[in-house]
C-alpha atoms as a PDB file:
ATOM      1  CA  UNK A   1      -8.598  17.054  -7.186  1.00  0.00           C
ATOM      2  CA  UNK A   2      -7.487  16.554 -10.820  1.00  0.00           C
ATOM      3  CA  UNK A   3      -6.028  13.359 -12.841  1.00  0.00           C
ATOM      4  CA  UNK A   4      -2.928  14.176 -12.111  1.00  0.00           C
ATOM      5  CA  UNK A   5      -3.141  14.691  -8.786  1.00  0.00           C
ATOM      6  CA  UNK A   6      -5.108  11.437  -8.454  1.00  0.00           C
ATOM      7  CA  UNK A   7      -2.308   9.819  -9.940  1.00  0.00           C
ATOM      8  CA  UNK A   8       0.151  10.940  -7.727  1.00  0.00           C
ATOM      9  CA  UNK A   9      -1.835   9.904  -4.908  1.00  0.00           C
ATOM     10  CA  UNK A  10      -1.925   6.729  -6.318  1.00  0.00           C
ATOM     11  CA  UNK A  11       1.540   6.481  -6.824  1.00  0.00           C
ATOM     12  CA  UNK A  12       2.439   7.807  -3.189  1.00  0.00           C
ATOM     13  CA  UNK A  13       0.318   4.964  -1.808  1.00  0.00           C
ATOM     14  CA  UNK A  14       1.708   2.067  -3.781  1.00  0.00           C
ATOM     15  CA  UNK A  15       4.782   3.211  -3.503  1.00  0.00           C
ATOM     16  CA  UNK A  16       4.850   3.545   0.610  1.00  0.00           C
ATOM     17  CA  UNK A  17       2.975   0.195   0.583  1.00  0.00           C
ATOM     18  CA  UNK A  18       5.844  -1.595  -0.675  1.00  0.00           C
ATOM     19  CA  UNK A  19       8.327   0.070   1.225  1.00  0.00           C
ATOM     20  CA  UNK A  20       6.272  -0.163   4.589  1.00  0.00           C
ATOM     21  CA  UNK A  21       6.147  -3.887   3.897  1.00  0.00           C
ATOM     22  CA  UNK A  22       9.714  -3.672   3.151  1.00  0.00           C
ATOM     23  CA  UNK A  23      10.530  -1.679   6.579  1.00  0.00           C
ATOM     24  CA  UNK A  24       8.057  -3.828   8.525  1.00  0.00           C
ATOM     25  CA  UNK A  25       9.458  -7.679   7.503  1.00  0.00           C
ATOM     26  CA  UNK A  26      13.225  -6.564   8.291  1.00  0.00           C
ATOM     27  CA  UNK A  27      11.928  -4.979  11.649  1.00  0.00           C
ATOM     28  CA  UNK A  28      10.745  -7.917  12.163  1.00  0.00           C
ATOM     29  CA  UNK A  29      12.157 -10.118  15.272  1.00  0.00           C
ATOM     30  CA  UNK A  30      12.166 -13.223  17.138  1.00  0.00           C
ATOM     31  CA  UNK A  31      10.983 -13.169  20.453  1.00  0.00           C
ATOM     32  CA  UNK A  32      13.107 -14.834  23.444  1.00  0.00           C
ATOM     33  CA  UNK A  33      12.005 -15.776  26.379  1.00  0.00           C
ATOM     34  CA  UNK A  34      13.034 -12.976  28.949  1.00  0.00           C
ATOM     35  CA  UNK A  35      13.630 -13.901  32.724  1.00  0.00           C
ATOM     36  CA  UNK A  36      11.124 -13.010  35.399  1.00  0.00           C
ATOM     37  CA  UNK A  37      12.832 -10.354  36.787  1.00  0.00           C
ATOM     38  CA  UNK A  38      13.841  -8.438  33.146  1.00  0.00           C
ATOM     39  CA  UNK A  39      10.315  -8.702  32.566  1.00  0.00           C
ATOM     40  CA  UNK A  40       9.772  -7.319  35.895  1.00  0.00           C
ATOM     41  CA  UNK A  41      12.057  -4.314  35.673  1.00  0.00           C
ATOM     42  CA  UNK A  42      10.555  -3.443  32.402  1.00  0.00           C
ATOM     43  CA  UNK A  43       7.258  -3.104  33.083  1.00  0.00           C
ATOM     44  CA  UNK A  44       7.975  -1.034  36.201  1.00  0.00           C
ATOM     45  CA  UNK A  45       9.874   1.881  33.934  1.00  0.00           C
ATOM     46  CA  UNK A  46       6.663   4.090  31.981  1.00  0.00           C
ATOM     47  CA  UNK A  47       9.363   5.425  30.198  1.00  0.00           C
ATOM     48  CA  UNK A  48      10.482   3.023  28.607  1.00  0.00           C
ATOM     49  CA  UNK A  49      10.307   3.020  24.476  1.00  0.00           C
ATOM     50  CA  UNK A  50      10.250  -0.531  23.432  1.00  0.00           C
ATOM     51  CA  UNK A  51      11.601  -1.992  20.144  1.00  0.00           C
ATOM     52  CA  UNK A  52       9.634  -5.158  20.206  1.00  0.00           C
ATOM     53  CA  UNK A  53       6.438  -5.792  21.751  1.00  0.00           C
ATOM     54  CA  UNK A  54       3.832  -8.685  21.912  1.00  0.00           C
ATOM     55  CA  UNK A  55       1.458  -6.769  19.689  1.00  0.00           C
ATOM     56  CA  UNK A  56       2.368  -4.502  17.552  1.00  0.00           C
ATOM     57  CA  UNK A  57       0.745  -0.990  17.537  1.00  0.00           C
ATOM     58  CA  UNK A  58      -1.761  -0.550  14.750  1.00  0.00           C
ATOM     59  CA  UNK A  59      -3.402   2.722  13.051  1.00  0.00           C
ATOM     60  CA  UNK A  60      -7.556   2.347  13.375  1.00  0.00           C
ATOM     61  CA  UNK A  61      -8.739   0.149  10.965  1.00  0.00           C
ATOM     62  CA  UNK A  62      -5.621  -1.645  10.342  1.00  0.00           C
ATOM     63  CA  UNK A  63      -2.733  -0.938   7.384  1.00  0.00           C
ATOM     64  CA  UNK A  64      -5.804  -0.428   4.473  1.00  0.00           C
ATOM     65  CA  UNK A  65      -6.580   2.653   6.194  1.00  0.00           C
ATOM     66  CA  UNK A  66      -3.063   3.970   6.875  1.00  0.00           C
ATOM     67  CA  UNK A  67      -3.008   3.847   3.412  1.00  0.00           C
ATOM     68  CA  UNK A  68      -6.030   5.488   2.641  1.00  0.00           C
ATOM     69  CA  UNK A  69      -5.565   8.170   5.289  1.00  0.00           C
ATOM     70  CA  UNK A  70      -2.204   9.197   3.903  1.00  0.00           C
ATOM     71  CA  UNK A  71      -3.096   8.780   0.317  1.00  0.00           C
ATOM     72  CA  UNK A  72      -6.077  11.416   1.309  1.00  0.00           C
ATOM     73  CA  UNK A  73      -4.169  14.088   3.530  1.00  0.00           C
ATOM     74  CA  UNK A  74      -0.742  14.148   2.069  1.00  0.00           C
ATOM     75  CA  UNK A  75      -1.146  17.336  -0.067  1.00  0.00           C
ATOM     76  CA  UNK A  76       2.136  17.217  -2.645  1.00  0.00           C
ATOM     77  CA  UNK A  77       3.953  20.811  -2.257  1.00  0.00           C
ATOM     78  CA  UNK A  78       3.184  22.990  -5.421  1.00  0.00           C
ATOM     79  CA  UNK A  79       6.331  24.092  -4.753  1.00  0.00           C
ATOM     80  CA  UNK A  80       8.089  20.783  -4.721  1.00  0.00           C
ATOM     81  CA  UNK A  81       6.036  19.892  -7.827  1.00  0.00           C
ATOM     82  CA  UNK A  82       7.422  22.947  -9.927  1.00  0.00           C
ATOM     83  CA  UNK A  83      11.054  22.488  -8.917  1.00  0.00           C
ATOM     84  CA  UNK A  84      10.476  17.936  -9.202  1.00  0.00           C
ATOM     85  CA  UNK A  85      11.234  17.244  -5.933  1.00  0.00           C
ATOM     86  CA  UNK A  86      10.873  13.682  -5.225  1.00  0.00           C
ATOM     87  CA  UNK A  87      11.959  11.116  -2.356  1.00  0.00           C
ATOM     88  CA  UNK A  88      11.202   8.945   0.431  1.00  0.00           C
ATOM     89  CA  UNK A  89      11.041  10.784   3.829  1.00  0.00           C
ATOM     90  CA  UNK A  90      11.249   8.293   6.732  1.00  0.00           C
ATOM     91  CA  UNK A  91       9.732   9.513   9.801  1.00  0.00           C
ATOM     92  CA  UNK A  92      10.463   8.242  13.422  1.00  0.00           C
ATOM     93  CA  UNK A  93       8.090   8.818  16.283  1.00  0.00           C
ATOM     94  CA  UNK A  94       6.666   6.596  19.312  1.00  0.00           C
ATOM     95  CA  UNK A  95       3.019   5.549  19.851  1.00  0.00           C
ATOM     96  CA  UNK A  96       2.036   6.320  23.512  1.00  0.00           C
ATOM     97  CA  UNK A  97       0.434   4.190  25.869  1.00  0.00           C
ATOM     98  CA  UNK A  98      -2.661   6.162  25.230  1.00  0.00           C
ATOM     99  CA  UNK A  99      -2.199   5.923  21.080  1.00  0.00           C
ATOM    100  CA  UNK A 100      -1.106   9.369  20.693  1.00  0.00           C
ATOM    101  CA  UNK A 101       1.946  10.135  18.657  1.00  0.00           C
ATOM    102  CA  UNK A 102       5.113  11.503  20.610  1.00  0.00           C
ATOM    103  CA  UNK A 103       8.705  12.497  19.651  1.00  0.00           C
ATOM    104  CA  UNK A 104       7.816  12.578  15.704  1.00  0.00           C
ATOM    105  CA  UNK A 105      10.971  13.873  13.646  1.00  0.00           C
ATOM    106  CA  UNK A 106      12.724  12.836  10.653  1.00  0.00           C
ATOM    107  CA  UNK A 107      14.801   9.865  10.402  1.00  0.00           C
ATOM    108  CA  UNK A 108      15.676  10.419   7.076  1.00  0.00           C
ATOM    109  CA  UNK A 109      14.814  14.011   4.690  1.00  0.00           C
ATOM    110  CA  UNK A 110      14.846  14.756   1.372  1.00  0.00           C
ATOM    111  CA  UNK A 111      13.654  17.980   0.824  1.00  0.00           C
ATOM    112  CA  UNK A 112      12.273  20.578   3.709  1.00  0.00           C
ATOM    113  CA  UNK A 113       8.991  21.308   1.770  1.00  0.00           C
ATOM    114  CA  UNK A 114       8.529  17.530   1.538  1.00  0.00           C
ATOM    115  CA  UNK A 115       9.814  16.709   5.346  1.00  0.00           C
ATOM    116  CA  UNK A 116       6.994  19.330   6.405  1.00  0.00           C
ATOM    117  CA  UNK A 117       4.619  17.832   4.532  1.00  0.00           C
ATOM    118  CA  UNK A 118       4.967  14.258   6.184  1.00  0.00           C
ATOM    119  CA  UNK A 119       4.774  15.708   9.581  1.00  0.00           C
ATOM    120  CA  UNK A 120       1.943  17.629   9.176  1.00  0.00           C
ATOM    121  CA  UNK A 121      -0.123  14.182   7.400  1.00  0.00           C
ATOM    122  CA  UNK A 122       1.091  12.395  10.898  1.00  0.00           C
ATOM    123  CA  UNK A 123       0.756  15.133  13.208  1.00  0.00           C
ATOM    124  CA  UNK A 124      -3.193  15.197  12.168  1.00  0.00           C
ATOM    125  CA  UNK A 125      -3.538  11.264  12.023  1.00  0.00           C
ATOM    126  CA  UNK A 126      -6.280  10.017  15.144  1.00  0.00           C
ATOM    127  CA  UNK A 127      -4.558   8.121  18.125  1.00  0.00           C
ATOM    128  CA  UNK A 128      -3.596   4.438  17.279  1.00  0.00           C
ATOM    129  CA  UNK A 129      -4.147   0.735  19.027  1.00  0.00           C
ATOM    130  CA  UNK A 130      -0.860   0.901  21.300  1.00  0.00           C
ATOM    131  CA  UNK A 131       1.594  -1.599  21.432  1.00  0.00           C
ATOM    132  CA  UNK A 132       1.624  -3.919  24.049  1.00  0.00           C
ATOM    133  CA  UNK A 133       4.118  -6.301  25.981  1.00  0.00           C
ATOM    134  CA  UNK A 134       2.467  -9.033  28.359  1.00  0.00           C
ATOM    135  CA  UNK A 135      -0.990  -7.738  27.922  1.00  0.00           C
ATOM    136  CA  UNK A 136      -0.143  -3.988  29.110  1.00  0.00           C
ATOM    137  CA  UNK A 137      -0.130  -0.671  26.899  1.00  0.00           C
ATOM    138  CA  UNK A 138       3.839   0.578  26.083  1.00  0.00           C
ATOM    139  CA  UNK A 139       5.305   3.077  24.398  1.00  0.00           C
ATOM    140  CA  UNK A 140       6.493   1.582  20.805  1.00  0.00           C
ATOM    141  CA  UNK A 141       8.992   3.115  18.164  1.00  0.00           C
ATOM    142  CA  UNK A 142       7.201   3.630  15.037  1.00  0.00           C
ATOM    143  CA  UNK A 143       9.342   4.113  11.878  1.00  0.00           C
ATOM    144  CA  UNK A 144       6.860   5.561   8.580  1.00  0.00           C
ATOM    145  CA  UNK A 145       8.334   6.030   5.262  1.00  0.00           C
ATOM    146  CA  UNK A 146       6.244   8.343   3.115  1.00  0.00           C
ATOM    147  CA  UNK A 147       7.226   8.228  -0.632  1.00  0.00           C
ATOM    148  CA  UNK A 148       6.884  11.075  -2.618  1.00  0.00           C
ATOM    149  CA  UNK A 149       7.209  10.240  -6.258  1.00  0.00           C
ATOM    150  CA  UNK A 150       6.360  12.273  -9.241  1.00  0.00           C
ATOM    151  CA  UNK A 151       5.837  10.419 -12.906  1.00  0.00           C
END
């Protein structure tokens, strides 16, 4: 890997940071307290993709290596390079009970070389901490913006 591609790695990494922080503060909610029997009903549906858990689902190691792990797999498109293609492509999926990642797809594109690129990085990641709602494993919807930026 050259200089310049270390610098766009860089850049892709500080760049998501901020946004991820940005995406994860307004996704943020308060919590009330449901009834018995919602809570009840919930938990008896496996289905179920919940929007706000007790514990969040995390990538191994925490946020520092969702950083890391993208900023080392994301592989910028020569192709997208040549013809300065830049954006922020938000991906959508749901961590499983068991970690893995399920119905990944694109929220928001920029560019198809650049969409691909995203979902192959998150296709490859290992399986995550799932999220969980009174103590039990759920399936959580995960939103990931990926920057791509060139400079």
């Amino acid at each position: 890997m050259d200089k310049k591609q270390s610098h766009l790695g860089i850049r892709l990494i500080l760049a998501s940071l901020f946004f991820f922080i940005g995406m994860t503060m307004s996704y943020a909610q308060t919590k009330s307290q449901p009834t018995k029997e919602a809570t009840a009903s919930s938990q008896d549906d496996p289905e179920k993709i919940y929007e706000s858990v007790d514990e969040s689902p995390t990538f191994p190691g925490g946020f520092k290596a969702l950083l890391k792990y993208l900023a080392k797999n994301i592989q910028y498109p020569q192709e997208a390079v040549k013809s300065m293609i830049q954006g922020k492509v938000i991906l959508q999926f749901v961590i499983e009970r068991d970690g893995t990642i399920g119905d990944l797809g694109v929220r928001q594109g920029v560019d198809p070389l650049l969409d691909a690129e995203a979902i192959r990085v998150v296709r490859s990641m290992p399986r995550w901490t799932p999220g969980k709602k009174d103590d039990k494993a759920v399936r959580c919807h995960f939103i990931l913006p990926v920057v791509f930026c060139l400079k």
